[in-house]
Protein backbone atom coordinates (compact mmCIF):
# COMPACT_ATOMS: atom_id res chain seq x y z
CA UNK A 1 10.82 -4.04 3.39
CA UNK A 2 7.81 -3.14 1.03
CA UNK A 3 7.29 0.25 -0.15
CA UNK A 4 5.34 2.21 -2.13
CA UNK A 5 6.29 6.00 -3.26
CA UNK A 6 2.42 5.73 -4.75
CA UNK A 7 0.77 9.17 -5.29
CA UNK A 8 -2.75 10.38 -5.25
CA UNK A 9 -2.89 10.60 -9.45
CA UNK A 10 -6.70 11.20 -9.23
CA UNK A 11 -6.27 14.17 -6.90
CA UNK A 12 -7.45 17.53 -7.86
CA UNK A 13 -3.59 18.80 -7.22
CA UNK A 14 -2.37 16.17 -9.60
CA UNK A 15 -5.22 17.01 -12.60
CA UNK A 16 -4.18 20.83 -12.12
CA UNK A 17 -0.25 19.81 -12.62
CA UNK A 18 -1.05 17.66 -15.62
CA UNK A 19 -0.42 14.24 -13.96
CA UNK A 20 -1.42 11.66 -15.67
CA UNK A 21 -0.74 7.53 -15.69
CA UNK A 22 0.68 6.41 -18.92
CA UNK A 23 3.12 3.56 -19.20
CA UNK A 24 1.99 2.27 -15.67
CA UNK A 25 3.29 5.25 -14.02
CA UNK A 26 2.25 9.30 -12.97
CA UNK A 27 3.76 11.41 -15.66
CA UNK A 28 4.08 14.85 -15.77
CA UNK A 29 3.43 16.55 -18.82
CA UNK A 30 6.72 16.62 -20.10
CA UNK A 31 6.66 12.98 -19.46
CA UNK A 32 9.08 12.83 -16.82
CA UNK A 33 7.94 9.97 -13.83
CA UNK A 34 6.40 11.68 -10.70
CA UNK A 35 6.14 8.44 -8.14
CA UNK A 36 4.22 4.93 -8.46
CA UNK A 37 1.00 3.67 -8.88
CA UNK A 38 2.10 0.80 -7.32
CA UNK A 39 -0.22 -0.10 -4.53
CA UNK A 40 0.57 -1.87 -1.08
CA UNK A 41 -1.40 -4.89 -1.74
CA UNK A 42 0.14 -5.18 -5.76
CA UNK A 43 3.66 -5.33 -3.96
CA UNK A 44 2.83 -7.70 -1.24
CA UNK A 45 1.33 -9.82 -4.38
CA UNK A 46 4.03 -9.66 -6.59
CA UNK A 47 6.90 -10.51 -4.33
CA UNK A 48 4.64 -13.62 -3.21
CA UNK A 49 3.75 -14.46 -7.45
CA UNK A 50 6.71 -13.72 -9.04
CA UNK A 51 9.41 -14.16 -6.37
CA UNK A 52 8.15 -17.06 -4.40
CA UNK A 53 8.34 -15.17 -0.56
CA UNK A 54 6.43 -16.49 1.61
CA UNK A 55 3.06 -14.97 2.14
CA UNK A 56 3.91 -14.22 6.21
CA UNK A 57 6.78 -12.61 5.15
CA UNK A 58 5.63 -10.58 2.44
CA UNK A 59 2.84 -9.04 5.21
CA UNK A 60 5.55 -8.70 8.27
CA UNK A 61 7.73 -7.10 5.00
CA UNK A 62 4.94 -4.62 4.51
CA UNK A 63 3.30 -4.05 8.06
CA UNK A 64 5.68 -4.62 11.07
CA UNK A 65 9.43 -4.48 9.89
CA UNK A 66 8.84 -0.72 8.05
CA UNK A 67 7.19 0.01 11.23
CA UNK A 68 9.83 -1.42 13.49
CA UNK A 69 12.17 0.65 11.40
CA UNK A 70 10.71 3.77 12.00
CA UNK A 71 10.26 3.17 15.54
CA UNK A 72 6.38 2.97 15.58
CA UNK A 73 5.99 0.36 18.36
CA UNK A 74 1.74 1.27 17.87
CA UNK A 75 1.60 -0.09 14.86
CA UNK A 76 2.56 -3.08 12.54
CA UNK A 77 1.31 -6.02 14.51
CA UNK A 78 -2.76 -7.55 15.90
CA UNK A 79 -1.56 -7.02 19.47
CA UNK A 80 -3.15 -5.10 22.57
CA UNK A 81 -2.06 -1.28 22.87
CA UNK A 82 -1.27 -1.42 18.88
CA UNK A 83 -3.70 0.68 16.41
CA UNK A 84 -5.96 -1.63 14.85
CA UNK A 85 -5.22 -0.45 11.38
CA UNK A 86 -6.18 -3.57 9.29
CA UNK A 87 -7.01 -4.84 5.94
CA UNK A 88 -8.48 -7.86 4.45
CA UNK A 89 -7.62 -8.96 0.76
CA UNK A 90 -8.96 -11.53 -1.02
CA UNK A 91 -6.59 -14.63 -2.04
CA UNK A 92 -6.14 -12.67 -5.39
CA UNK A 93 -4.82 -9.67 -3.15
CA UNK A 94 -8.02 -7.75 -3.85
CA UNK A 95 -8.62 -4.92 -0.98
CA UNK A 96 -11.83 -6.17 0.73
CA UNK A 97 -12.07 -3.91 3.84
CA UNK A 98 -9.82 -1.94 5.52
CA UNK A 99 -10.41 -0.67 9.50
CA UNK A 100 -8.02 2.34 10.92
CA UNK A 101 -8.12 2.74 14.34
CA UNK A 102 -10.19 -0.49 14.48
CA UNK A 103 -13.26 1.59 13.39
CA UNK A 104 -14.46 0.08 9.66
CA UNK A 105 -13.15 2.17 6.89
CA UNK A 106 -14.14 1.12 3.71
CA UNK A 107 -16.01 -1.69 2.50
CA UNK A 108 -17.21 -4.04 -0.47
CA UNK A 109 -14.15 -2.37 -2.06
């Protein structure tokens, strides 16, 4: 399974706390780590770049088996009845779009 404890760094909550990235990571003030900046698509790349998995199952690793997991049978695969929530990546793993619901998201990212 992929994961990602990422947090929202650039938030107006994390500025008023102190957060900021150094090192590759949210810090607290004091310097102590407060999650990831990791990003879903950076993990599904780096287990396919620097551990050789397979690119299928670094997306089922990410999308359907965390979902299967957690019992979210609407989510996780492109079938009928499931969500729609999709995104498109480049070959360098580059977020191009991203649809939730099926409805277009974001764009040109």
């Amino acid at each position: 399974i992929l994961i990602t404890d990422s947090v929202a760094h650039l938030s107006e909550v994390a500025k008023r706390r102190g957060l900021v990235v150094r090192d590759g990571a949210p810090r607290l003030p004091d310097g102590t780590i407060a999650g990831s900046s990791l990003s879903m698509n950076t993990a599904i790349k780096n287990v396919v770049q620097t551990c050789a998995v397979d690119l299928h199952l670094a997306i089922q690793a990410a999308t359907a088996t965390p979902a299967r997991l957690l019992g979210l049978t609407d989510r996780g695969n492109i079938v009928v009845g499931c969500r729609a929530d999709l995104v498109a990546m480049d070959p360098n793993f580059n977020v191009q779009q991203t649809w939730v619901g099926g409805q277009l998201a974001l764009a040109g990212h």
